[in-house]
PDB file of N, CA and C in Angstrom:
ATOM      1  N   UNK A   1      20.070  59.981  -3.502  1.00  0.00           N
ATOM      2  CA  UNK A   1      19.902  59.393  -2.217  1.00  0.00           C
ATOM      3  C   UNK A   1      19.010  60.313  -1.390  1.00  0.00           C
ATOM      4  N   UNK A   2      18.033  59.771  -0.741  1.00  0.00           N
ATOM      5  CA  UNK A   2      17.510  60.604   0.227  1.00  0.00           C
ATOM      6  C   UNK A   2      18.140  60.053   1.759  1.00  0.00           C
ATOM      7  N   UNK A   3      18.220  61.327   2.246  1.00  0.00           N
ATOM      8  CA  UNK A   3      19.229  61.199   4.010  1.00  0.00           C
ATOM      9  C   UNK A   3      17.735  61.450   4.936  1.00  0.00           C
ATOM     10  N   UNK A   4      17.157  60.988   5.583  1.00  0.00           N
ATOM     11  CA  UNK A   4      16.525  61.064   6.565  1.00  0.00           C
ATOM     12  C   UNK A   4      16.963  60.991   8.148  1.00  0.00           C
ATOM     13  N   UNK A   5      17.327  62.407   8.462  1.00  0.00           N
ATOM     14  CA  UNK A   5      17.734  61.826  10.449  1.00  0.00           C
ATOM     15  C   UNK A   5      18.529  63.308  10.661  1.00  0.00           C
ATOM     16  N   UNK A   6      19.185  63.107  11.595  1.00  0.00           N
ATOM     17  CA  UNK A   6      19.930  64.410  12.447  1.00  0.00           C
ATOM     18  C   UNK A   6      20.995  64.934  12.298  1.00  0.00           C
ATOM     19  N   UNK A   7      21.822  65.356  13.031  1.00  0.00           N
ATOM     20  CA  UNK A   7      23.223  66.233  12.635  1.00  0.00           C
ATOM     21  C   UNK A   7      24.060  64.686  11.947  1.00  0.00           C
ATOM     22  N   UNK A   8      24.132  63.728  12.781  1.00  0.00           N
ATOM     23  CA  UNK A   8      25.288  63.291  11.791  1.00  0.00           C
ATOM     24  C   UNK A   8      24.639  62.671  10.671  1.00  0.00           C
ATOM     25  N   UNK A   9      23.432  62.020  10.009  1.00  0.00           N
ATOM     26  CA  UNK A   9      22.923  61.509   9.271  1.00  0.00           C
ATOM     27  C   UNK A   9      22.676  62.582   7.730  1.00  0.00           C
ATOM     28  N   UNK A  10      22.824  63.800   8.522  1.00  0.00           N
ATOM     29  CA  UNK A  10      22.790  64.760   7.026  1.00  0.00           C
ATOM     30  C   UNK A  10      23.973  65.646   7.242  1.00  0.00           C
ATOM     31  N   UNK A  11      24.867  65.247   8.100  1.00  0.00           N
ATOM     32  CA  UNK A  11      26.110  65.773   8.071  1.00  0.00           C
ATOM     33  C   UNK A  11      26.889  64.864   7.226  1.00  0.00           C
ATOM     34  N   UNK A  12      27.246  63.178   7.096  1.00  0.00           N
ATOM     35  CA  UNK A  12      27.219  62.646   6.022  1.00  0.00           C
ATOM     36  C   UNK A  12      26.729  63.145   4.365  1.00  0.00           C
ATOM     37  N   UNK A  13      25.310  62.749   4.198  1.00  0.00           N
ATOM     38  CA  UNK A  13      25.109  63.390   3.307  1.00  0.00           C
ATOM     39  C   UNK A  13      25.431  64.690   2.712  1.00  0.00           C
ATOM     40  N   UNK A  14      25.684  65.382   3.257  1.00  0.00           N
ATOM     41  CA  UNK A  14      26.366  66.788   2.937  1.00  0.00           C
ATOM     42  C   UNK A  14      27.782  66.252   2.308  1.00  0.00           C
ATOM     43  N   UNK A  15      28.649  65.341   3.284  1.00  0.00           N
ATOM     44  CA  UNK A  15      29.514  65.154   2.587  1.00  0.00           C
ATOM     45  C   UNK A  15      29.551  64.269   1.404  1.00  0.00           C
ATOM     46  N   UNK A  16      28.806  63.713   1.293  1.00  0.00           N
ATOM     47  CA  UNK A  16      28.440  62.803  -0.128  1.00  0.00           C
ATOM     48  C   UNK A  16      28.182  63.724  -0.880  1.00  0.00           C
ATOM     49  N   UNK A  17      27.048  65.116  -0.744  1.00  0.00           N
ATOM     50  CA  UNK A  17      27.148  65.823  -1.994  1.00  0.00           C
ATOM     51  C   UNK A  17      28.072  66.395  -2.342  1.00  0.00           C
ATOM     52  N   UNK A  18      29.181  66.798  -1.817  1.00  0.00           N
ATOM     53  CA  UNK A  18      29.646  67.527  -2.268  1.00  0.00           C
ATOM     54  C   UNK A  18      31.046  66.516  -2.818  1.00  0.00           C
ATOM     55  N   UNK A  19      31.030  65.456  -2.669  1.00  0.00           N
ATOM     56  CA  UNK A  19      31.417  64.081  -3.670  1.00  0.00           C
ATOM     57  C   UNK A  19      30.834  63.769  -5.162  1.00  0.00           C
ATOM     58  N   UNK A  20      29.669  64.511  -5.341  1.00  0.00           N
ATOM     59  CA  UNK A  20      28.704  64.485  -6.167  1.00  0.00           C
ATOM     60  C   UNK A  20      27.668  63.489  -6.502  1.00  0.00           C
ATOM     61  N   UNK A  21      27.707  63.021  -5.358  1.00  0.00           N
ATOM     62  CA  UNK A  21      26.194  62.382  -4.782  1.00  0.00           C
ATOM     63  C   UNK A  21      24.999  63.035  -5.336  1.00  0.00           C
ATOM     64  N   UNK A  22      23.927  62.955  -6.038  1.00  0.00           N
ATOM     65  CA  UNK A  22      22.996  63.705  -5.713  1.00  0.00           C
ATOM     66  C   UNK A  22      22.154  63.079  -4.142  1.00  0.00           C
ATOM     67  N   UNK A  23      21.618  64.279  -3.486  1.00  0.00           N
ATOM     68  CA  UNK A  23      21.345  63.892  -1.901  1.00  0.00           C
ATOM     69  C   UNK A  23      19.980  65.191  -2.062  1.00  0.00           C
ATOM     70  N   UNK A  24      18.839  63.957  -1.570  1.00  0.00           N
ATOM     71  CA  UNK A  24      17.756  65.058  -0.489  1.00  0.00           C
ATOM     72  C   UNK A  24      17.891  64.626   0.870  1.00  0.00           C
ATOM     73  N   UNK A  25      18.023  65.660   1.834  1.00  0.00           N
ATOM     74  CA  UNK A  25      18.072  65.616   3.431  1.00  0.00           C
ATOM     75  C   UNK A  25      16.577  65.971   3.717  1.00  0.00           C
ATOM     76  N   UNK A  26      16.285  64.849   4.525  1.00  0.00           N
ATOM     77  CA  UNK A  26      14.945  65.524   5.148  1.00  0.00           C
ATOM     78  C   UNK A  26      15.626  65.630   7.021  1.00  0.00           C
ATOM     79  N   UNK A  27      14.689  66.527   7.949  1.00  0.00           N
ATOM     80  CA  UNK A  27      15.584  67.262   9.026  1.00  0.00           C
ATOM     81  C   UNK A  27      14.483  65.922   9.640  1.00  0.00           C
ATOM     82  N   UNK A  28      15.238  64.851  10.812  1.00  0.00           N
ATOM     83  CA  UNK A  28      14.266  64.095  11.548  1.00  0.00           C
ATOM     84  C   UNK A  28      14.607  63.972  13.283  1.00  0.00           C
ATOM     85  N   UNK A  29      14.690  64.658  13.865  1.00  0.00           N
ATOM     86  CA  UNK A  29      14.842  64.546  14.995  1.00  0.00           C
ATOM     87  C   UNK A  29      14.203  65.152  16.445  1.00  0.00           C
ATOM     88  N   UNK A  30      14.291  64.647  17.373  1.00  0.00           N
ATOM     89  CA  UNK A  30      13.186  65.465  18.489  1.00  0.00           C
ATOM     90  C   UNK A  30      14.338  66.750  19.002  1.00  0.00           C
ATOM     91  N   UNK A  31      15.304  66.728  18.737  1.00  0.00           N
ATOM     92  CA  UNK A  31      16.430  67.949  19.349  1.00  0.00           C
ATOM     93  C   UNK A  31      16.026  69.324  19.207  1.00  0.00           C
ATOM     94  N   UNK A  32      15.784  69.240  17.739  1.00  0.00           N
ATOM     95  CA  UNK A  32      15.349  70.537  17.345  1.00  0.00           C
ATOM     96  C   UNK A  32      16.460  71.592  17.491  1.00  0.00           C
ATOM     97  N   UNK A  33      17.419  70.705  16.716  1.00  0.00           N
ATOM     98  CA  UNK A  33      19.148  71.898  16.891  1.00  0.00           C
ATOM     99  C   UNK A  33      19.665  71.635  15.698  1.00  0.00           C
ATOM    100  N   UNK A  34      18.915  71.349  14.816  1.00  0.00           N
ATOM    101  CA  UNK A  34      19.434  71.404  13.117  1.00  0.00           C
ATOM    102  C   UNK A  34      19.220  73.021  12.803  1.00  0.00           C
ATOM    103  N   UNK A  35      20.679  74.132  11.889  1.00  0.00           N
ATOM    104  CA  UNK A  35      20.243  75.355  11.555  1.00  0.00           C
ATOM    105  C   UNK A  35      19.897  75.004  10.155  1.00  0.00           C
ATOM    106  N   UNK A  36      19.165  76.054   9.823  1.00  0.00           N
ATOM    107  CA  UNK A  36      18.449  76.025   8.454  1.00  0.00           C
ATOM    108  C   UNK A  36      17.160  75.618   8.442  1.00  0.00           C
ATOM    109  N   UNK A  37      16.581  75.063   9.437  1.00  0.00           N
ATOM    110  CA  UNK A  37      15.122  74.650   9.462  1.00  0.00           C
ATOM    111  C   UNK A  37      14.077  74.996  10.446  1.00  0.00           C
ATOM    112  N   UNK A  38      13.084  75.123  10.677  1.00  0.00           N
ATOM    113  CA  UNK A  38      12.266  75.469  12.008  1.00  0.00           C
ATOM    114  C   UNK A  38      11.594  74.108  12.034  1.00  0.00           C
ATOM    115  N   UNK A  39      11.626  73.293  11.382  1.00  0.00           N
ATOM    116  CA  UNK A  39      10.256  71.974  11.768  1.00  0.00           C
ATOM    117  C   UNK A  39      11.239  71.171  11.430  1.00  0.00           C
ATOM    118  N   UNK A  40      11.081  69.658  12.074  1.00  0.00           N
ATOM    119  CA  UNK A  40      11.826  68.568  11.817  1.00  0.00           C
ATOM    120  C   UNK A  40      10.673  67.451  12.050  1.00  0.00           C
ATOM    121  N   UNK A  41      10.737  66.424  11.414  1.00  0.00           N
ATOM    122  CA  UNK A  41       9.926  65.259  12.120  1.00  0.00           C
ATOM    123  C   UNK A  41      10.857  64.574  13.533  1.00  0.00           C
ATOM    124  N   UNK A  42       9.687  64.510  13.866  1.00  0.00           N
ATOM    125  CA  UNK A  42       9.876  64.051  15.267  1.00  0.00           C
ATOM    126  C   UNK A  42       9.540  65.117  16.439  1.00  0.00           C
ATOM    127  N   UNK A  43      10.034  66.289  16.159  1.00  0.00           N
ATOM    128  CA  UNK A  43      10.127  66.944  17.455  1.00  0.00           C
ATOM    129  C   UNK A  43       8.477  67.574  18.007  1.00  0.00           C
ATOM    130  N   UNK A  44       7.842  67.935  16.700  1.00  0.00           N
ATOM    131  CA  UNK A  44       6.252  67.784  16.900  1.00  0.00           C
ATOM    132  C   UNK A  44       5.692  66.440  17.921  1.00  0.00           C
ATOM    133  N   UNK A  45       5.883  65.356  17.492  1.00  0.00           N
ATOM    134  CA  UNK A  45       5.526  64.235  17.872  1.00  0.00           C
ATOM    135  C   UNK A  45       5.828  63.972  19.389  1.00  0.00           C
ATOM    136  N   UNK A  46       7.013  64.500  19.615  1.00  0.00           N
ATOM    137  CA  UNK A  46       7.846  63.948  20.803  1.00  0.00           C
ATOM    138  C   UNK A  46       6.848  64.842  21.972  1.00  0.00           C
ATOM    139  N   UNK A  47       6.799  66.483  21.537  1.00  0.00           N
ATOM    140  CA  UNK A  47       5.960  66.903  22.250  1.00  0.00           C
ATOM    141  C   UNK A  47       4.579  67.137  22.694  1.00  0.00           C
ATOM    142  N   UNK A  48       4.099  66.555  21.528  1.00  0.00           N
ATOM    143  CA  UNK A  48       2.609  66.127  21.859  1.00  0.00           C
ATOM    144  C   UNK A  48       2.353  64.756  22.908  1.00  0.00           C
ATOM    145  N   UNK A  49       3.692  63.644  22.857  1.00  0.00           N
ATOM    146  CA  UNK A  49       3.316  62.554  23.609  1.00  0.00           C
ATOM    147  C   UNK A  49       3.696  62.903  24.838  1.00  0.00           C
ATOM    148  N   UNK A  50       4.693  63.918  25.243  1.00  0.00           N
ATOM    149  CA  UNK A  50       5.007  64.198  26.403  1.00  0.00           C
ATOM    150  C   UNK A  50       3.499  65.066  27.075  1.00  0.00           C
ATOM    151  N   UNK A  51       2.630  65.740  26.353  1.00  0.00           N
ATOM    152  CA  UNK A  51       1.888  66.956  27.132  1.00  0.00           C
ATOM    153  C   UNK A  51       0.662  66.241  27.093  1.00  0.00           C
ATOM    154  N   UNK A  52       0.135  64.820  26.486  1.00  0.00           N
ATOM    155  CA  UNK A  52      -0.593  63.975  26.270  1.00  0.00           C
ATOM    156  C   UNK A  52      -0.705  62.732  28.252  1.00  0.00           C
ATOM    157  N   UNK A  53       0.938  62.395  27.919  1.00  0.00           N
ATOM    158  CA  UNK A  53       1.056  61.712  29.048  1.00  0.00           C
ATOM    159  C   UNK A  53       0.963  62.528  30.560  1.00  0.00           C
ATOM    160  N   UNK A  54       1.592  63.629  30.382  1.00  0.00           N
ATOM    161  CA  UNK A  54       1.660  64.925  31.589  1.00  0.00           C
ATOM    162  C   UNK A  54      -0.074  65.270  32.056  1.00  0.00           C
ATOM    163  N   UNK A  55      -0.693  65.003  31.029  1.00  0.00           N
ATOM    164  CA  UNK A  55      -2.389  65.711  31.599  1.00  0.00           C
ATOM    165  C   UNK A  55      -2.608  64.278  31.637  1.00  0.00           C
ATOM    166  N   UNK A  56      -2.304  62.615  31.684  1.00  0.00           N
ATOM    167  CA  UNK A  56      -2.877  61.699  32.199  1.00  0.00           C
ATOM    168  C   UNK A  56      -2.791  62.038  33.780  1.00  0.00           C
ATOM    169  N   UNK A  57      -1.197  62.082  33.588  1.00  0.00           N
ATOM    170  CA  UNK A  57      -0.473  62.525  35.481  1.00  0.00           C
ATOM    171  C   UNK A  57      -1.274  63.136  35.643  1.00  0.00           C
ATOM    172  N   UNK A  58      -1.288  64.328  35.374  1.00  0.00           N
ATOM    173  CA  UNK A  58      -2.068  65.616  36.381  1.00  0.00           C
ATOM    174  C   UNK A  58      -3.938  64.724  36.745  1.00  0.00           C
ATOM    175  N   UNK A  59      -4.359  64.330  35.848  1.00  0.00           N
ATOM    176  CA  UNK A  59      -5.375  63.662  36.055  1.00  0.00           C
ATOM    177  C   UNK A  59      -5.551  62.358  37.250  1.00  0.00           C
ATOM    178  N   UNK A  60      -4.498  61.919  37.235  1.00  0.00           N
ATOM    179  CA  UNK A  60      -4.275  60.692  38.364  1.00  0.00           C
ATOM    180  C   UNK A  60      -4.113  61.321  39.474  1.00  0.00           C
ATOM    181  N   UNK A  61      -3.233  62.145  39.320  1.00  0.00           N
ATOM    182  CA  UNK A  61      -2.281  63.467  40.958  1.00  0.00           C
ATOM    183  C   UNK A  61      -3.891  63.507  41.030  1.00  0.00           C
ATOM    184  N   UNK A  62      -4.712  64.332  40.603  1.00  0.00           N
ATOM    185  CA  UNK A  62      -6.097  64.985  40.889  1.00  0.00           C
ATOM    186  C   UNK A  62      -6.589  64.317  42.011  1.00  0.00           C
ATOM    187  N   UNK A  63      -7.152  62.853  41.403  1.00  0.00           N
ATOM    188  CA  UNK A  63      -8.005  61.941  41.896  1.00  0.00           C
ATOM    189  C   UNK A  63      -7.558  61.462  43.345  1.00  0.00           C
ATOM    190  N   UNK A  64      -6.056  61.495  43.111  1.00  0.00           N
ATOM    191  CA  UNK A  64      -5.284  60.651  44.276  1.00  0.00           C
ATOM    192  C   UNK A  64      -4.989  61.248  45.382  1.00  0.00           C
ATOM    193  N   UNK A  65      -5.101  63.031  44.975  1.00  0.00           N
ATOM    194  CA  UNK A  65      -4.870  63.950  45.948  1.00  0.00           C
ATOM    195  C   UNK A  65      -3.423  63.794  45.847  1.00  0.00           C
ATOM    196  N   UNK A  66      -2.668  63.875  45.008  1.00  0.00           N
ATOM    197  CA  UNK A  66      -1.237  63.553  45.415  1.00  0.00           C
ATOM    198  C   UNK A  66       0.161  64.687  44.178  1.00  0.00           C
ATOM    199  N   UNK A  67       0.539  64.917  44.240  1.00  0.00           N
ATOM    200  CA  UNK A  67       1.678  65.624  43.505  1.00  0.00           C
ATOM    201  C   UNK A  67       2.906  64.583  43.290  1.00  0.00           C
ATOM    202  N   UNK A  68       2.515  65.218  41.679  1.00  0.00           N
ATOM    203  CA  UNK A  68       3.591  63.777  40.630  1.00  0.00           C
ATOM    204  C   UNK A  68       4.630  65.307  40.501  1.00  0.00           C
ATOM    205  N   UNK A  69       5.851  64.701  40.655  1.00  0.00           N
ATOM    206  CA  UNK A  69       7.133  65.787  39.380  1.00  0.00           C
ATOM    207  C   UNK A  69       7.612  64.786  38.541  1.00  0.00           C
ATOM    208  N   UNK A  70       7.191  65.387  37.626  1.00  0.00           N
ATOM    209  CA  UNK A  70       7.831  65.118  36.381  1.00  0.00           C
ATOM    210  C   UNK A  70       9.168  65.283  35.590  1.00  0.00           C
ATOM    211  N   UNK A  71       9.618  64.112  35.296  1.00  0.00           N
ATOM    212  CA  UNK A  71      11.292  65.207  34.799  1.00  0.00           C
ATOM    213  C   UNK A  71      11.463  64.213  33.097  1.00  0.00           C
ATOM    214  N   UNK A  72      11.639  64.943  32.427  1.00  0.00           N
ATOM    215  CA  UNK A  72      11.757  64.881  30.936  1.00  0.00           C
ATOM    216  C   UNK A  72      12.564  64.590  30.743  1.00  0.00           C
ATOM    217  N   UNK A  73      13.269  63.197  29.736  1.00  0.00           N
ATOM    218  CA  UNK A  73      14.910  63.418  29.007  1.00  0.00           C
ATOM    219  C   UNK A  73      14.484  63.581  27.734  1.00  0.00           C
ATOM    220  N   UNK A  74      15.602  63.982  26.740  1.00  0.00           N
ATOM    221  CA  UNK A  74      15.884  63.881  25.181  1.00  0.00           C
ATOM    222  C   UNK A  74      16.947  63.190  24.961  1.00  0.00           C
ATOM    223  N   UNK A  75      17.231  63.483  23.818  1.00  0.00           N
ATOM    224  CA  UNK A  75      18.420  62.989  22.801  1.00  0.00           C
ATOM    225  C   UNK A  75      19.331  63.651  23.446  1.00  0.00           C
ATOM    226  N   UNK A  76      20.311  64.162  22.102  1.00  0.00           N
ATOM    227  CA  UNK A  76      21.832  64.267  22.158  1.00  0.00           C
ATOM    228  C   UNK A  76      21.910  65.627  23.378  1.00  0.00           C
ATOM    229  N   UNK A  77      21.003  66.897  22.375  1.00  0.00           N
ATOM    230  CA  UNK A  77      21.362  68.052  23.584  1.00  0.00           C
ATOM    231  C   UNK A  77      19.954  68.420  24.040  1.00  0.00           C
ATOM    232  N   UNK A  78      19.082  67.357  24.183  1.00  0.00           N
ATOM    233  CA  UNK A  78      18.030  67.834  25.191  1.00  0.00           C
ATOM    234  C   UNK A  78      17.519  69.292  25.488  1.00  0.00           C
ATOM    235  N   UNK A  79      16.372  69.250  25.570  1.00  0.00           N
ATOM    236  CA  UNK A  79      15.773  70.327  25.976  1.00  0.00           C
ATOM    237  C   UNK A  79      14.537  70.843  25.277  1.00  0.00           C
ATOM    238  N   UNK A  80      14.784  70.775  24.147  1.00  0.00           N
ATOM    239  CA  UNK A  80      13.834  71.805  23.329  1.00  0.00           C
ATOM    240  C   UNK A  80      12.406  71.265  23.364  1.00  0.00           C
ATOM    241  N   UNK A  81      11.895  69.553  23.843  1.00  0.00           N
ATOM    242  CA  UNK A  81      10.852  69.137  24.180  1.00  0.00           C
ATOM    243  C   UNK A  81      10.173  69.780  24.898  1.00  0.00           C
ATOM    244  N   UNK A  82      11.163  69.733  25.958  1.00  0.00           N
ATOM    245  CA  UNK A  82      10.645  69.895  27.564  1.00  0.00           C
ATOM    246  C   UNK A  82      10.142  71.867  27.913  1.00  0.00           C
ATOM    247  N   UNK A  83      11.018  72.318  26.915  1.00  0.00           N
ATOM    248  CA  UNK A  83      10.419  74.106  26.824  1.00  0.00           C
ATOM    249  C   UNK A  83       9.269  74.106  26.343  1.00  0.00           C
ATOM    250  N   UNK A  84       9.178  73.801  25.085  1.00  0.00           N
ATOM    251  CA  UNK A  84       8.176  73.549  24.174  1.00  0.00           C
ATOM    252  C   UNK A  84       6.727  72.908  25.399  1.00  0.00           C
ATOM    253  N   UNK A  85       6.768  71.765  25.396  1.00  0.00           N
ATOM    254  CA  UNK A  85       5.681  70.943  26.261  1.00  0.00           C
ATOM    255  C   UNK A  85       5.287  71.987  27.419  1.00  0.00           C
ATOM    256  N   UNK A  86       6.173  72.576  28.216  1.00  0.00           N
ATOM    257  CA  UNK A  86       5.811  73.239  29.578  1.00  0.00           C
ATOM    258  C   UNK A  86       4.961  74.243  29.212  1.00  0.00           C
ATOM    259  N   UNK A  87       5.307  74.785  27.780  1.00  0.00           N
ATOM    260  CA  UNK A  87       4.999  76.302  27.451  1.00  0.00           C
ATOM    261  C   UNK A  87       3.398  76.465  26.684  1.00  0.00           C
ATOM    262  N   UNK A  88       2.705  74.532  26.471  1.00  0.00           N
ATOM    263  CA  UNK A  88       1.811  73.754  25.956  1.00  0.00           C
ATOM    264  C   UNK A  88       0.768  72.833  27.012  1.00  0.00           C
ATOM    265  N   UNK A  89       1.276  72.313  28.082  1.00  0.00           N
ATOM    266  CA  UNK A  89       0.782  71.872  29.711  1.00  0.00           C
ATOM    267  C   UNK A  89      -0.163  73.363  30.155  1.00  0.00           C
ATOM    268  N   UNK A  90      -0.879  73.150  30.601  1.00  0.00           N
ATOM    269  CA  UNK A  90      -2.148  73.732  31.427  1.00  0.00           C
ATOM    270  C   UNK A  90      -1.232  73.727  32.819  1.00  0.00           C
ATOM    271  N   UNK A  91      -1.623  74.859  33.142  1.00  0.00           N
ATOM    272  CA  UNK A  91      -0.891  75.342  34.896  1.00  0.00           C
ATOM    273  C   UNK A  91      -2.344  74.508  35.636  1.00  0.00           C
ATOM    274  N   UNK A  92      -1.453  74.452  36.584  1.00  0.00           N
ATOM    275  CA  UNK A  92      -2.655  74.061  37.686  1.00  0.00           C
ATOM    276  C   UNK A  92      -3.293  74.934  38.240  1.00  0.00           C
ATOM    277  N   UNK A  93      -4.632  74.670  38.987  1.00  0.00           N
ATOM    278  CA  UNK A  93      -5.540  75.535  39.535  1.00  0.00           C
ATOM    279  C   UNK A  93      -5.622  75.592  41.132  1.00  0.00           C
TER     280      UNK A  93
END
């Protein structure tokens, strides 16, 4: 079986293997709070569309003369987008 997805989707699978399932887990989520891995699908993705849409804003704020705030959600425990993206966003001038 291949498990594709997040804590509970290969927290399952874990328990299937050890049922003697054979199981591949691939890590898929924007959380980025699975241990054992540094890359997951999704969480790349999530933060490129956030720092993609953030320099449209800053581009509109520009034109309009006006100041956008921005506020980010995630998934289950949120966050690791929104560090990531800020630490990837261009400061203003």
């Amino acid at each position: 079986m291949i498990a594709i997805g997040g804590e509970d989707t290969l927290g399952v699978a874990y328990r299937l293997s050890r049922e003697g399932v054979k199981v591949v887990g691939i890590p898929k989520t924007i959380d980025k709070d699975l241990s054992g891995t540094d890359y997951t699908l999704g969480f790349e993705t999530a933060v490129n569309v956030i720092t993609e849409e953030i320099d449209r804003l800053r581009t509109t704020a520009g034109s309009h003369r006006r100041i956008f705030v921005v506020e980010t959600m995630e998934g289950m425990q949120g966050g690791w987008p929104s560090r990531e993206e800020s630490r990837a966003a261009p400061t203003s001038s």
